[in-house]
N, C-alpha and C. Protein backbone atom coordinates (compact mmCIF):
# COMPACT_ATOMS: atom_id res chain seq x y z
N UNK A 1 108.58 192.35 -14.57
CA UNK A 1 107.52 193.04 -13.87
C UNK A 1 106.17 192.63 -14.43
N UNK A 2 105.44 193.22 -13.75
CA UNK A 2 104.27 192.85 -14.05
C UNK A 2 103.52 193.22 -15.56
N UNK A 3 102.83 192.57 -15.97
CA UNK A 3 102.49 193.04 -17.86
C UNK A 3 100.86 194.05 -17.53
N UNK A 4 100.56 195.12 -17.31
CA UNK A 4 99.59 195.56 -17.37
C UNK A 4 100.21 197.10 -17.82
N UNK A 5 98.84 197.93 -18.33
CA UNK A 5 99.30 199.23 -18.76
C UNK A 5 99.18 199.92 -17.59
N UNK A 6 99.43 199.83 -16.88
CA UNK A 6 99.92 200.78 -15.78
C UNK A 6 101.41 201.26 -15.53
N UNK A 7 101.47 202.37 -14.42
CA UNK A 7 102.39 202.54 -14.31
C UNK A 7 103.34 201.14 -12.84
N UNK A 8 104.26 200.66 -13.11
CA UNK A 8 105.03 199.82 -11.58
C UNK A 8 105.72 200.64 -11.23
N UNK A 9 105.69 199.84 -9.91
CA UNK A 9 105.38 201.67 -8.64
C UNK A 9 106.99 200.34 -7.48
N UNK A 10 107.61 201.26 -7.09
CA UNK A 10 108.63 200.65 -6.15
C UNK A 10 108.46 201.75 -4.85
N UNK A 11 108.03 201.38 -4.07
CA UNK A 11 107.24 202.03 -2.98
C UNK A 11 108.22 202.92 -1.90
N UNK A 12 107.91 203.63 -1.26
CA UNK A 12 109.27 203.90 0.05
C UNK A 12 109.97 203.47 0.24
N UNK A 13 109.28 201.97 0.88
CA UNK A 13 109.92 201.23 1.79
C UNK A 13 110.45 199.97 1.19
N UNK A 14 110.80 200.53 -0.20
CA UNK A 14 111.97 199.44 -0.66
C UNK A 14 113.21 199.75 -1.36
N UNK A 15 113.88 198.86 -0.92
CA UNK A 15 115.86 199.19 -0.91
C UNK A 15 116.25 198.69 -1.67
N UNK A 16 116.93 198.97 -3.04
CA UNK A 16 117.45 197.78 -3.91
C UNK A 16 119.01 198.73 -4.15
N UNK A 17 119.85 197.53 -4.00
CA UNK A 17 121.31 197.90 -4.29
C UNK A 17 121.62 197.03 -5.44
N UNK A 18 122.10 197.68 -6.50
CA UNK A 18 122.11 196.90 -8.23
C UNK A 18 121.36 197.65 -9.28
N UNK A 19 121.22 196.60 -10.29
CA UNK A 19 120.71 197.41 -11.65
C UNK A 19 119.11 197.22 -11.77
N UNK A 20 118.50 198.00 -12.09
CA UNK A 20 117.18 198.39 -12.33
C UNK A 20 116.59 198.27 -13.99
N UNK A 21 116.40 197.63 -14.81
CA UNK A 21 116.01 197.04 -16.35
C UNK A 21 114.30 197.72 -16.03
N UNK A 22 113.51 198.50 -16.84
CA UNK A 22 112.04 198.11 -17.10
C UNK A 22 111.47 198.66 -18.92
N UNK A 23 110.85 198.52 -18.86
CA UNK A 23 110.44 198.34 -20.46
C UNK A 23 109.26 200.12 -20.72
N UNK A 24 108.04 200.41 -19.69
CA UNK A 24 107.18 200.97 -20.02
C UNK A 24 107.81 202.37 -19.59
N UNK A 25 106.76 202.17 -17.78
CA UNK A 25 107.24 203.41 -16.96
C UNK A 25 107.19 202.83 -15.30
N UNK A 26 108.21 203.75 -14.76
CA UNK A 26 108.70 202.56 -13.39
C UNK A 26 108.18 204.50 -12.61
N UNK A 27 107.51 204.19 -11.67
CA UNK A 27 107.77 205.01 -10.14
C UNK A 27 108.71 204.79 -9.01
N UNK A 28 109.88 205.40 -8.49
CA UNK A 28 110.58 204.57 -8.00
C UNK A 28 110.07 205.72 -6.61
N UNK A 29 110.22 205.15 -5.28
CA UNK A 29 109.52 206.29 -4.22
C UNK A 29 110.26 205.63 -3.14
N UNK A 30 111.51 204.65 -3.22
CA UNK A 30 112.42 204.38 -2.13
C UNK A 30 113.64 204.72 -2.64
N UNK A 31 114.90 203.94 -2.07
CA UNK A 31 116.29 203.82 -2.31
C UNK A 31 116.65 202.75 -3.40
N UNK A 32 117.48 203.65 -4.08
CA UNK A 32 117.81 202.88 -4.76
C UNK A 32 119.71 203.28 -4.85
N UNK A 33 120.65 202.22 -4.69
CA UNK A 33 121.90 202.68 -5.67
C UNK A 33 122.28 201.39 -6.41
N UNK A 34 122.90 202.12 -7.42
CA UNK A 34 123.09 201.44 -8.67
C UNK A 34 123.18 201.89 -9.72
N UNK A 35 122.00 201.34 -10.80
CA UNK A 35 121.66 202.13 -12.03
C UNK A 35 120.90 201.45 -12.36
N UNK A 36 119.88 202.37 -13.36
CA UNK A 36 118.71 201.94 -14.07
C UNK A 36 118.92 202.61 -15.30
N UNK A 37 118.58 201.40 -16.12
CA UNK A 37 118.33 201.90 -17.65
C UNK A 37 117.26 201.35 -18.08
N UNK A 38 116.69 202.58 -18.99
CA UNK A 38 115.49 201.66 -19.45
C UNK A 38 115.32 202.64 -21.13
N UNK A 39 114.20 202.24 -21.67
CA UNK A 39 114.16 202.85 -23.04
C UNK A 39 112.25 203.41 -22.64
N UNK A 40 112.31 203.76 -21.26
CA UNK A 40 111.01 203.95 -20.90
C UNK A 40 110.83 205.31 -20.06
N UNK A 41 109.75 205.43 -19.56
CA UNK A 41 109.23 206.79 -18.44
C UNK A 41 109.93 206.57 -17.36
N UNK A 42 110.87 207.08 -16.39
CA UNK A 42 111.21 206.98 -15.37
C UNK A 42 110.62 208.15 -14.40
N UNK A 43 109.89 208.06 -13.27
CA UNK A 43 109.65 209.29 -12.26
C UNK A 43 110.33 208.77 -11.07
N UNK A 44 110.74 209.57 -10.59
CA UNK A 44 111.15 209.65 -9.26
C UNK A 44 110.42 210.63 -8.15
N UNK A 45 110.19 209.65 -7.04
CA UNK A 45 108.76 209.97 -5.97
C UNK A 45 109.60 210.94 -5.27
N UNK A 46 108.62 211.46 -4.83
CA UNK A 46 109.15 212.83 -3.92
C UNK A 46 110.41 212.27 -2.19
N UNK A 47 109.95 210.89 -2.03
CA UNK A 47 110.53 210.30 -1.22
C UNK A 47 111.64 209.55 -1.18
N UNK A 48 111.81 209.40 -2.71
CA UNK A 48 113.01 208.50 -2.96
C UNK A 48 114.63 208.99 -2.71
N UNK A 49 115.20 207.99 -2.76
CA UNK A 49 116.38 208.69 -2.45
C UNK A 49 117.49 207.94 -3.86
N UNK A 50 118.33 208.22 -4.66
CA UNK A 50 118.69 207.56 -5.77
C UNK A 50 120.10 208.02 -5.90
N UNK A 51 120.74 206.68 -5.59
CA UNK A 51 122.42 206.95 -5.87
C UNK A 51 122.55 206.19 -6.92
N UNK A 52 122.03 206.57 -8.28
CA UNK A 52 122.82 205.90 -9.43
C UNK A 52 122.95 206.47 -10.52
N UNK A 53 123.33 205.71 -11.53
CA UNK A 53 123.42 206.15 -12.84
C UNK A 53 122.22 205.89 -13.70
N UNK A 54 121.83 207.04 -14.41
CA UNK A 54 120.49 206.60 -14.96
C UNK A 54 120.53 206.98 -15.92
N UNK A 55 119.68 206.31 -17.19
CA UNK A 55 120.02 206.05 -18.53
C UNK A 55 118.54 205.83 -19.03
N UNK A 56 117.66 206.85 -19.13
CA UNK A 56 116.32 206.65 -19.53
C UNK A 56 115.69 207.56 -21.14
N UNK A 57 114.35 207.29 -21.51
CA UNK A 57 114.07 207.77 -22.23
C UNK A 57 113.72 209.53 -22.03
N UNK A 58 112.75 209.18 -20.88
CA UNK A 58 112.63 210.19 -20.31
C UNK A 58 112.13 210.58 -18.71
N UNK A 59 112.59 211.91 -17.97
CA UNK A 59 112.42 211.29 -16.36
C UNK A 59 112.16 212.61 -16.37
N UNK A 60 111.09 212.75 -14.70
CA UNK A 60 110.62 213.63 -13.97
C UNK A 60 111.39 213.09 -12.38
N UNK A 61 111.42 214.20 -11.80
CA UNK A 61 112.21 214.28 -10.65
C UNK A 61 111.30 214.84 -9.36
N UNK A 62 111.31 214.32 -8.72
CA UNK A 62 110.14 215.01 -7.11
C UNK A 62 111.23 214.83 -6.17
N UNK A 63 112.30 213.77 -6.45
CA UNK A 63 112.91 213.65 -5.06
C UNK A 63 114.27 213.95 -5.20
N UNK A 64 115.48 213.06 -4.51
CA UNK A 64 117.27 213.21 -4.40
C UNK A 64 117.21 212.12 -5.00
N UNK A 65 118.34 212.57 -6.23
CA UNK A 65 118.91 211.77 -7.61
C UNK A 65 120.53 212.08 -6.73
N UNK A 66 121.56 211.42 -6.61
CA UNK A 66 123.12 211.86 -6.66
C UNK A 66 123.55 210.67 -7.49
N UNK A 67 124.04 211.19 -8.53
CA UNK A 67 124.32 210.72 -9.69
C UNK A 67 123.94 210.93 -11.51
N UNK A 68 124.45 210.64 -12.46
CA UNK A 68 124.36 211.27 -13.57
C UNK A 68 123.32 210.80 -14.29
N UNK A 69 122.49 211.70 -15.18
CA UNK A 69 121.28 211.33 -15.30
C UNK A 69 121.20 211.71 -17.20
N UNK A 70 121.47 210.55 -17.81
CA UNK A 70 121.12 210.53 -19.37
C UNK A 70 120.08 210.27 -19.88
N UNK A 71 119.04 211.37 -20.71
CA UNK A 71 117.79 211.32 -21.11
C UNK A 71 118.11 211.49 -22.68
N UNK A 72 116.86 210.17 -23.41
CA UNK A 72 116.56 210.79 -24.68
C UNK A 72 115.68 211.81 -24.72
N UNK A 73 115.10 212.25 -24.48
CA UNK A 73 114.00 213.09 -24.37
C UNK A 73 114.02 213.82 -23.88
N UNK A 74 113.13 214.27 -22.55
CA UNK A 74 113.00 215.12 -21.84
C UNK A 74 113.25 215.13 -20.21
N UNK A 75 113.84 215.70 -19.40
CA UNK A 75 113.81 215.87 -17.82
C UNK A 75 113.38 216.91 -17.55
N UNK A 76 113.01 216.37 -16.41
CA UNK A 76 111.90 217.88 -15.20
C UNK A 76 112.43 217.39 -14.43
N UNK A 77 112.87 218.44 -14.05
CA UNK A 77 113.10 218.81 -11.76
C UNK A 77 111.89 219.75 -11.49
N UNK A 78 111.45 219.02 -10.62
CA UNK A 78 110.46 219.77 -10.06
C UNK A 78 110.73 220.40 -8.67
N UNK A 79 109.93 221.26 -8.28
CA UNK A 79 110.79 222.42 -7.47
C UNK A 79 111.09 221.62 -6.14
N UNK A 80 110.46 220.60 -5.36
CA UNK A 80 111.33 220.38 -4.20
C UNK A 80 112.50 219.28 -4.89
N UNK A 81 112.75 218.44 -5.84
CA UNK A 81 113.78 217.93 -6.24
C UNK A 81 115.15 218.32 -6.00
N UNK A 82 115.97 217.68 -5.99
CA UNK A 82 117.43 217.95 -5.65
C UNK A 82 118.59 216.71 -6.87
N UNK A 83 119.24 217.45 -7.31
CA UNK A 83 120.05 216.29 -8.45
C UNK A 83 121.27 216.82 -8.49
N UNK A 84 122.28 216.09 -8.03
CA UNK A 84 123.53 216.40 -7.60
C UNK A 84 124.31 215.41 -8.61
N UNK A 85 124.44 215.73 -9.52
CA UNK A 85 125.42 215.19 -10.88
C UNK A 85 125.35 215.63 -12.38
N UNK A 86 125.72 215.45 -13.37
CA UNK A 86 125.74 215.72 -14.62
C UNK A 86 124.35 215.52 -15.32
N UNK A 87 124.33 216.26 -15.98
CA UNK A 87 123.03 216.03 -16.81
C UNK A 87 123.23 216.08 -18.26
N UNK A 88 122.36 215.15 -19.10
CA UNK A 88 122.46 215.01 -20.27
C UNK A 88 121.36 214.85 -21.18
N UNK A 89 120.22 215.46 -21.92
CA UNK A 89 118.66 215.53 -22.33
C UNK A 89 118.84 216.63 -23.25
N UNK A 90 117.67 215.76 -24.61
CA UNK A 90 117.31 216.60 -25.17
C UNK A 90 116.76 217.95 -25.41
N UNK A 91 115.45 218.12 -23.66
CA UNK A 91 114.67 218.86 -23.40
C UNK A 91 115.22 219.14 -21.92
N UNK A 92 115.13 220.36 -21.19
CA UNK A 92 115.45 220.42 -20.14
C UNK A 92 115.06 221.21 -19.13
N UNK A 93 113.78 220.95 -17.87
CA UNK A 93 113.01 221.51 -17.69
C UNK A 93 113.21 221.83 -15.94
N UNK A 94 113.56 223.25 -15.38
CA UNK A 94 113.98 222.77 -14.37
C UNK A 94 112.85 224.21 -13.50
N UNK A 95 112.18 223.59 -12.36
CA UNK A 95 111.10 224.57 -11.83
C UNK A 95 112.00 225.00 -10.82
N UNK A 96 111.40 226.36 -10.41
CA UNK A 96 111.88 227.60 -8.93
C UNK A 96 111.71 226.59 -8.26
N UNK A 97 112.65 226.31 -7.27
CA UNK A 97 113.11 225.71 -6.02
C UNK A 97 113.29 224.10 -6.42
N UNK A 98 113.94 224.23 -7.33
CA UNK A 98 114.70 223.06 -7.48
C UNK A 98 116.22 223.44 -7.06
N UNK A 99 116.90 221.99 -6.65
CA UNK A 99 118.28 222.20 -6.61
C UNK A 99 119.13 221.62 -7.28
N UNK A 100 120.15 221.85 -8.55
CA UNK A 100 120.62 221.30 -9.34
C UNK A 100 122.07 221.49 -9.49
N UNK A 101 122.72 220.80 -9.14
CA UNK A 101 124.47 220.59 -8.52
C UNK A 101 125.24 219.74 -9.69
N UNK A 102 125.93 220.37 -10.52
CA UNK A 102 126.63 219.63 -11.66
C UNK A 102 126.17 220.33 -13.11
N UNK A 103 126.59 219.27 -14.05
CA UNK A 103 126.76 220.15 -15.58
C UNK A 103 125.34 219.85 -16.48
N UNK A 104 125.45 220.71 -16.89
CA UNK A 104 124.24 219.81 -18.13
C UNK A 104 124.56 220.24 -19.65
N UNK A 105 123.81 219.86 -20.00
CA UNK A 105 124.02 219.35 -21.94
C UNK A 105 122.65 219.04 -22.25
N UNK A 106 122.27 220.34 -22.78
CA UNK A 106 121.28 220.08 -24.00
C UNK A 106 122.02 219.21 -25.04
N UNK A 107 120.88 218.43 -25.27
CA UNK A 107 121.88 217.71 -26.91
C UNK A 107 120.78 217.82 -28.32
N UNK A 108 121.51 217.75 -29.29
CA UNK A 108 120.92 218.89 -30.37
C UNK A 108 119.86 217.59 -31.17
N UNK A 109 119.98 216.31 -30.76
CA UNK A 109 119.00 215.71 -30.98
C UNK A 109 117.43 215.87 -31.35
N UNK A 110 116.68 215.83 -30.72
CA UNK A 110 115.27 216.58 -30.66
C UNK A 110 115.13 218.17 -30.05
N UNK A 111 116.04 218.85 -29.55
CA UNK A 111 115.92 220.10 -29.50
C UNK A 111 115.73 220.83 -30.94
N UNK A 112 114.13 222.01 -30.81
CA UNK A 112 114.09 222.58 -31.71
C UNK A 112 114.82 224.11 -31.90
N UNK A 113 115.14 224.32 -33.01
CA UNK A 113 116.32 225.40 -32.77
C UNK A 113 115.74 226.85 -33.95
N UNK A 114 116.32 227.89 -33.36
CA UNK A 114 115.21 229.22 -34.22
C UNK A 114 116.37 229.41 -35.09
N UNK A 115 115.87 230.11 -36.63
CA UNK A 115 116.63 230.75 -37.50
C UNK A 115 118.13 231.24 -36.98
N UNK A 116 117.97 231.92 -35.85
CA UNK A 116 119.41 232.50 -35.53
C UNK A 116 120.37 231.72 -34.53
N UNK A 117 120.02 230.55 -34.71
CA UNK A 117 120.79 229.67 -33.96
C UNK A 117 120.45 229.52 -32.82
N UNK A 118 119.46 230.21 -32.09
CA UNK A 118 119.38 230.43 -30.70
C UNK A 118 118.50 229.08 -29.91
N UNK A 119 118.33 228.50 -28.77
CA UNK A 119 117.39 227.62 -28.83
C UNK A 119 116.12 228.00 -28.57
N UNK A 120 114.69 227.80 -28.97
CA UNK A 120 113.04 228.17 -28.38
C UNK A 120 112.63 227.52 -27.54
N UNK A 121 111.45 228.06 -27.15
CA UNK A 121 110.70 228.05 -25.67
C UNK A 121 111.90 227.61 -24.49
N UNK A 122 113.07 227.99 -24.06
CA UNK A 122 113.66 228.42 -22.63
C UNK A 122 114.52 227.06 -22.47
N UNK A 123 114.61 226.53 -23.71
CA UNK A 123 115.76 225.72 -23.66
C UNK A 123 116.88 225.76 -23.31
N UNK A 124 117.36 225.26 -22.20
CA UNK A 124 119.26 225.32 -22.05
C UNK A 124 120.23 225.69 -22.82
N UNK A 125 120.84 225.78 -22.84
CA UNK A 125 121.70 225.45 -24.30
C UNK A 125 123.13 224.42 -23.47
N UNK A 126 123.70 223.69 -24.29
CA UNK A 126 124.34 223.17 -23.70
C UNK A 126 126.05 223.91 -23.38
N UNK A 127 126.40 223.14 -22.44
CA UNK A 127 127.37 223.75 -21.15
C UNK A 127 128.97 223.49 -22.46
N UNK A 128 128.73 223.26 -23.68
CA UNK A 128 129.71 222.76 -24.28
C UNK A 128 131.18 222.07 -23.62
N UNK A 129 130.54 221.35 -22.53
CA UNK A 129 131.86 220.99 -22.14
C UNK A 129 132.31 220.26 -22.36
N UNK A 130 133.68 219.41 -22.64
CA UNK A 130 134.52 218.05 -22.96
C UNK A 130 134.13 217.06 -21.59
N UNK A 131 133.48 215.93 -21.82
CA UNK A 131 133.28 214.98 -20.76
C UNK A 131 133.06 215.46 -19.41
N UNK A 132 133.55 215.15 -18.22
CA UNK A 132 133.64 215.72 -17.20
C UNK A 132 135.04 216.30 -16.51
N UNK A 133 135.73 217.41 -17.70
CA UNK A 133 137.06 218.06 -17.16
C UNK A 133 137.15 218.43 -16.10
N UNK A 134 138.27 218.62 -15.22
CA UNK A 134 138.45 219.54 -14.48
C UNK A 134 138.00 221.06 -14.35
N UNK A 135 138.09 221.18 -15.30
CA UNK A 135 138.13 222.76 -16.07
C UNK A 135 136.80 223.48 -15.92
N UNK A 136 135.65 222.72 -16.70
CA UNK A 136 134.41 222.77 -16.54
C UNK A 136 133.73 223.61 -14.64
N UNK A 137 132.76 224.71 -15.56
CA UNK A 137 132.86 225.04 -14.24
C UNK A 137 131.36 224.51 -13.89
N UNK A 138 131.42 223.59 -12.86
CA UNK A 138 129.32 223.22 -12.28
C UNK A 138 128.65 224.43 -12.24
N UNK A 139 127.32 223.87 -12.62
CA UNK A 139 126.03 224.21 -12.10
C UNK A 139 125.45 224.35 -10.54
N UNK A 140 125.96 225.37 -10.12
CA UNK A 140 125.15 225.38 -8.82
C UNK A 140 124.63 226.45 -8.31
N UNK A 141 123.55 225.94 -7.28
CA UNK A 141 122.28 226.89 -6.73
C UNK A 141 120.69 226.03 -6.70
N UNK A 142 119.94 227.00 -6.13
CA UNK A 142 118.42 226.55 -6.85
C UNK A 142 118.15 227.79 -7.44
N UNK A 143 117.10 227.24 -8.01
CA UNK A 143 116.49 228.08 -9.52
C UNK A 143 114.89 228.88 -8.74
């Protein structure tokens, strides 16, 4: 991609089927399936539509994610967002009228944690579940 400090922007009206590599921070605001990994900012445009597996540092959500979404850091769903798969982030931030379909997992990584074990400021706690069992019961509704 291109070398400037900006953010690269993948617009509506573009379709990519395959893997997605970027280094900084990517806007993605079309279709995408596949997967993207990156060790960078990922947002997703309010327009996009995203069937993959994603593997980022850290991501904000405006649009439809279906598929599992691994963060070092932090995720936001923002309230018209929709994410229909597993979730996995340090930080986990999900606004009223979001829709969030599947499991999640705080992970004890950068989560800060109070004297009594409990987690601060409205942290998740994680779903302690084994991989993706049967057993495990989803996350569903909006918030």
């Amino acid at each position: 991609m291109a070398e400037h400090s900006g953010k690269d922007v993948l617009s509506s009206d573009v379709e990519i089927k395959g893997s997605i590599k970027f280094q900084k921070e990517l806007l993605i605001d079309g279709k995408v399936e596949g997967e993207i990994h990156s060790e960078g900012v990922l947002t997703i445009g309010e327009n996009a539509d995203i069937r993959a597996e994603i593997k980022t540092k850290s991501i904000t959500v405006y649009g439809k994610v279906h598929g599992n979404i691994t963060v070092a850091e932090r995720c936001e769903l923002k309230s018209k967002s929709t994410l229909q798969g597993d979730l996995k982030a340090a930080r986990l931030v999900i606004e009223e009228g979001a829709t969030f379909i599947g499991k999640s997992e705080v992970t004890s990584g950068k989560m800060p944690v109070a004297s009594n074990g409990s987690p601060n400021r409205g942290d998740i706690p994680s779903s302690r579940s084994e991989d993706s069992s049967s057993t495990a019961k989803p996350l569903v509704g909006r918030v």
